[in-house]
N, C-alpha and C. Protein backbone atom coordinates (compact mmCIF):
# COMPACT_ATOMS: atom_id res chain seq x y z
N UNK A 1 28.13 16.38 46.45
CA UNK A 1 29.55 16.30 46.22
C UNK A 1 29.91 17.09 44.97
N UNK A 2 30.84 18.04 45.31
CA UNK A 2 31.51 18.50 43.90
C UNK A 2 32.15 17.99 42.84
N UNK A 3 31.89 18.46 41.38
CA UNK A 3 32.58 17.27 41.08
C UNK A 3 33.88 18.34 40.04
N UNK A 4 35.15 17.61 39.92
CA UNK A 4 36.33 18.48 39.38
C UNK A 4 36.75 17.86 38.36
N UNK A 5 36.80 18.36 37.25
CA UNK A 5 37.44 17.99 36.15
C UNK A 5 39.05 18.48 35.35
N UNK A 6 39.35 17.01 34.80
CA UNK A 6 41.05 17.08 34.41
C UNK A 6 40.86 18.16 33.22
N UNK A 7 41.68 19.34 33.21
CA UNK A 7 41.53 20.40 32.09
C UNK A 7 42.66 21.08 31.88
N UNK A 8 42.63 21.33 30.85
CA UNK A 8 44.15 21.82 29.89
C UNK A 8 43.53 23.40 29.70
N UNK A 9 44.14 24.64 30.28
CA UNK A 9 44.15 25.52 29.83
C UNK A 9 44.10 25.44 28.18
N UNK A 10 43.09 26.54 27.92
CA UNK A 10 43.09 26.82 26.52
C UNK A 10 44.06 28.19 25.42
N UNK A 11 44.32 28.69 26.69
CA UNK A 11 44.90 29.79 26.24
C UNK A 11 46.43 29.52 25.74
N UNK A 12 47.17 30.29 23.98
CA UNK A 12 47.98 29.81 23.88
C UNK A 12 49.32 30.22 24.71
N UNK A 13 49.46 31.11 25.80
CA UNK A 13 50.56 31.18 26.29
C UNK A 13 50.53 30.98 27.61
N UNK A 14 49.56 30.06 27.97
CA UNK A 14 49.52 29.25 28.97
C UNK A 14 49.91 27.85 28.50
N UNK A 15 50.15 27.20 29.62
CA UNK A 15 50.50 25.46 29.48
C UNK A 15 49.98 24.47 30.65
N UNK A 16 49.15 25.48 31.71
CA UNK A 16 48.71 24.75 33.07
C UNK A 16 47.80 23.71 32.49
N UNK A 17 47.81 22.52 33.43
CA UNK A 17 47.21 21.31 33.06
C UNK A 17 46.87 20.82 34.92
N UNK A 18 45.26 20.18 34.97
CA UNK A 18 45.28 19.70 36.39
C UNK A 18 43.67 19.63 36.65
N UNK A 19 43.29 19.78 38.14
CA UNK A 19 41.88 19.05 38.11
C UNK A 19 41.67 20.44 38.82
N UNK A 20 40.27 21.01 38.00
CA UNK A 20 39.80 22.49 38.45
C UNK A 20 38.24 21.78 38.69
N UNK A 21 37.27 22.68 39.70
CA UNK A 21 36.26 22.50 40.08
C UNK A 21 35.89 24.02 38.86
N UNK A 22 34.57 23.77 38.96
CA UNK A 22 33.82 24.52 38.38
C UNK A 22 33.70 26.04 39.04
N UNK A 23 33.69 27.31 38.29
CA UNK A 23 33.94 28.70 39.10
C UNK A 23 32.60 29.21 39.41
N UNK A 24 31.43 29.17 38.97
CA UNK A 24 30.07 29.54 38.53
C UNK A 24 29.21 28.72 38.96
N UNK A 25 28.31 29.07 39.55
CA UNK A 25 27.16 28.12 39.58
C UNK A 25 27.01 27.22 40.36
N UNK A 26 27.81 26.97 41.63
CA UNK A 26 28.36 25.58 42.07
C UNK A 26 27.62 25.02 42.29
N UNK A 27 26.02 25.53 42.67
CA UNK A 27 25.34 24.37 42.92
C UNK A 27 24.85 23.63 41.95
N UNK A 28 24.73 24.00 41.20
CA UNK A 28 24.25 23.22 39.66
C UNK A 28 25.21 21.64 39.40
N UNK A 29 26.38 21.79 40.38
CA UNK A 29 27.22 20.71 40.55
C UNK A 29 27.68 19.94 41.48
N UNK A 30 26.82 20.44 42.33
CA UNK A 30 27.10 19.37 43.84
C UNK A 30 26.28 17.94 43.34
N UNK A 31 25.56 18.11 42.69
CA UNK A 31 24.80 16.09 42.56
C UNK A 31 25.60 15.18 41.97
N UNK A 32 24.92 13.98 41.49
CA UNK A 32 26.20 13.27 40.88
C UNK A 32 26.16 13.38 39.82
N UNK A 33 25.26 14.09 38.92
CA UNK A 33 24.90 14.28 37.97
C UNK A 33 24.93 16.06 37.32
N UNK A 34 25.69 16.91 36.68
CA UNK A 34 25.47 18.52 36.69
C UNK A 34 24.44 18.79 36.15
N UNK A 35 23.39 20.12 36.31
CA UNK A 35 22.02 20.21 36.34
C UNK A 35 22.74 21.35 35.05
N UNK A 36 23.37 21.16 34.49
CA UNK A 36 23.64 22.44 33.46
C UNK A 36 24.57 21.78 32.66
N UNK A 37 24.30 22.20 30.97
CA UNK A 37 25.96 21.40 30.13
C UNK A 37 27.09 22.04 29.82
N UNK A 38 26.86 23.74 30.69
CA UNK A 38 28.29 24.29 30.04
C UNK A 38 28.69 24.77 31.59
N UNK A 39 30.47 24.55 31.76
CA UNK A 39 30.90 25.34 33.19
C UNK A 39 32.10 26.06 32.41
N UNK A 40 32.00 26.78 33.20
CA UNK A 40 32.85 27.87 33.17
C UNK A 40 33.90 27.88 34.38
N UNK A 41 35.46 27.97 33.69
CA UNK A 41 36.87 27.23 34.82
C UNK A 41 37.64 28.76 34.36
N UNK A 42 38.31 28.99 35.54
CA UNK A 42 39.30 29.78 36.00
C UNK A 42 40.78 29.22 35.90
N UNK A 43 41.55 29.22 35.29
CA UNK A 43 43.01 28.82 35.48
C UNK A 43 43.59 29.23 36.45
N UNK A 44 44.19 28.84 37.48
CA UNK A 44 44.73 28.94 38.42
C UNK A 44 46.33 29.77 38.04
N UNK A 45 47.16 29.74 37.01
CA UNK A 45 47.95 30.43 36.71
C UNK A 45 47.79 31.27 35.62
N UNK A 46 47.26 31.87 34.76
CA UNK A 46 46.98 33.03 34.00
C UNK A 46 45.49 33.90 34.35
N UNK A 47 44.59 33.04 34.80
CA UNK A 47 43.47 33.69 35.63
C UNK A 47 42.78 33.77 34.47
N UNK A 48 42.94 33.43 33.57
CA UNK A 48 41.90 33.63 32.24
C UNK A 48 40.76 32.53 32.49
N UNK A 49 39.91 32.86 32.12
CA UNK A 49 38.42 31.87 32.22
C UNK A 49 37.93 31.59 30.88
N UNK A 50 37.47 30.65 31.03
CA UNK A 50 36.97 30.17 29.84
C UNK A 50 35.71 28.73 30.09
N UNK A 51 35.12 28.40 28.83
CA UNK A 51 33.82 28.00 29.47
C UNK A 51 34.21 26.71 28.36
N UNK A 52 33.26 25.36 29.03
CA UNK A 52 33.47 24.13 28.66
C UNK A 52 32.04 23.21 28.08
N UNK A 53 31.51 22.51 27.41
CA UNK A 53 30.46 21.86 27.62
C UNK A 53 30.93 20.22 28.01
N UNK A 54 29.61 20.15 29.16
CA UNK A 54 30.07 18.91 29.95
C UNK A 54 29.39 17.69 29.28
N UNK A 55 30.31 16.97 29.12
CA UNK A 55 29.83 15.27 27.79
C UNK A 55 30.22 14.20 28.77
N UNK A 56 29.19 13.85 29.83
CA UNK A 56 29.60 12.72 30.74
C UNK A 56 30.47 13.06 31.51
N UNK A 57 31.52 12.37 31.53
CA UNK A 57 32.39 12.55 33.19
C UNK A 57 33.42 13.96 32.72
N UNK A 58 34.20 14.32 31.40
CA UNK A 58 34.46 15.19 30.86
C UNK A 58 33.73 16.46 30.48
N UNK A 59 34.73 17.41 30.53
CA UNK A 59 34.55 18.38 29.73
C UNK A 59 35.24 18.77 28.58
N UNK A 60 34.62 19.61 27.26
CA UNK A 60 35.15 19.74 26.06
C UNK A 60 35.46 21.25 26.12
N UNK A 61 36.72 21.91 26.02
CA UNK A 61 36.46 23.73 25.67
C UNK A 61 35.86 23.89 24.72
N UNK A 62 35.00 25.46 25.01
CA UNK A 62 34.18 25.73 23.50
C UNK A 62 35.61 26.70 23.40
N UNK A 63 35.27 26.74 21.85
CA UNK A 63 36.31 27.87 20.69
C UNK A 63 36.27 29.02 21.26
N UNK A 64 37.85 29.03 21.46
CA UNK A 64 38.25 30.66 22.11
C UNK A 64 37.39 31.97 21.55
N UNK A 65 37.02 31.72 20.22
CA UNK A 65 36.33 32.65 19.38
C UNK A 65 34.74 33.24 19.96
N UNK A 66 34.42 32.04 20.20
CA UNK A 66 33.06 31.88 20.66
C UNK A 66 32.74 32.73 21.81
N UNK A 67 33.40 32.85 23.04
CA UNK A 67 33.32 33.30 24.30
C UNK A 67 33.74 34.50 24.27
N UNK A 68 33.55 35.34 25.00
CA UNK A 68 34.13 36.69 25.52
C UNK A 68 34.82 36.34 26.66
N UNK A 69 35.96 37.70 26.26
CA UNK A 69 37.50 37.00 27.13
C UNK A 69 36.71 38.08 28.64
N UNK A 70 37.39 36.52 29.66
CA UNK A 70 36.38 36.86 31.12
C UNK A 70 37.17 37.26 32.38
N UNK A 71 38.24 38.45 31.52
CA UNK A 71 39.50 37.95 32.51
C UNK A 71 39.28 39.50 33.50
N UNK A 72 39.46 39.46 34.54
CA UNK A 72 39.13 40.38 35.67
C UNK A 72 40.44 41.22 36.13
């Protein structure tokens, strides 16, 4: 089973908020448990990506700084 998490775009001239599945890797997330601690989410309205580390049923964004911008 996939599992989808509640996530707040990070970007500041975005404002989308809602439940995104993971973009990368999916199988690493079909168990009930994810076999990896960082996913990487696609915003559905600015298309910018950005990557998360997973802390239990949540995810946390890492610092915009940190990542290279993943936008296509």
């Amino acid at each position: 089973m996939l599992t989808s998490y509640l996530v707040r775009c990070p970007f500041p001239a975005c404002d989308w908020f809602g439940s995104l599945l993971p973009t990368q890797d999916t199988d690493s997330w079909r168990g009930s448990v994810p076999t990896t601690p960082v996913a990487t989410f696609e915003c559905p309205q600015c298309r910018h990506q950005w990557r998360a580390r997973v802390q239990g049923d949540d995810v946390i964004p890492l610092p915009l700084e940190q990542q290279p911008q993943l936008v296509f």
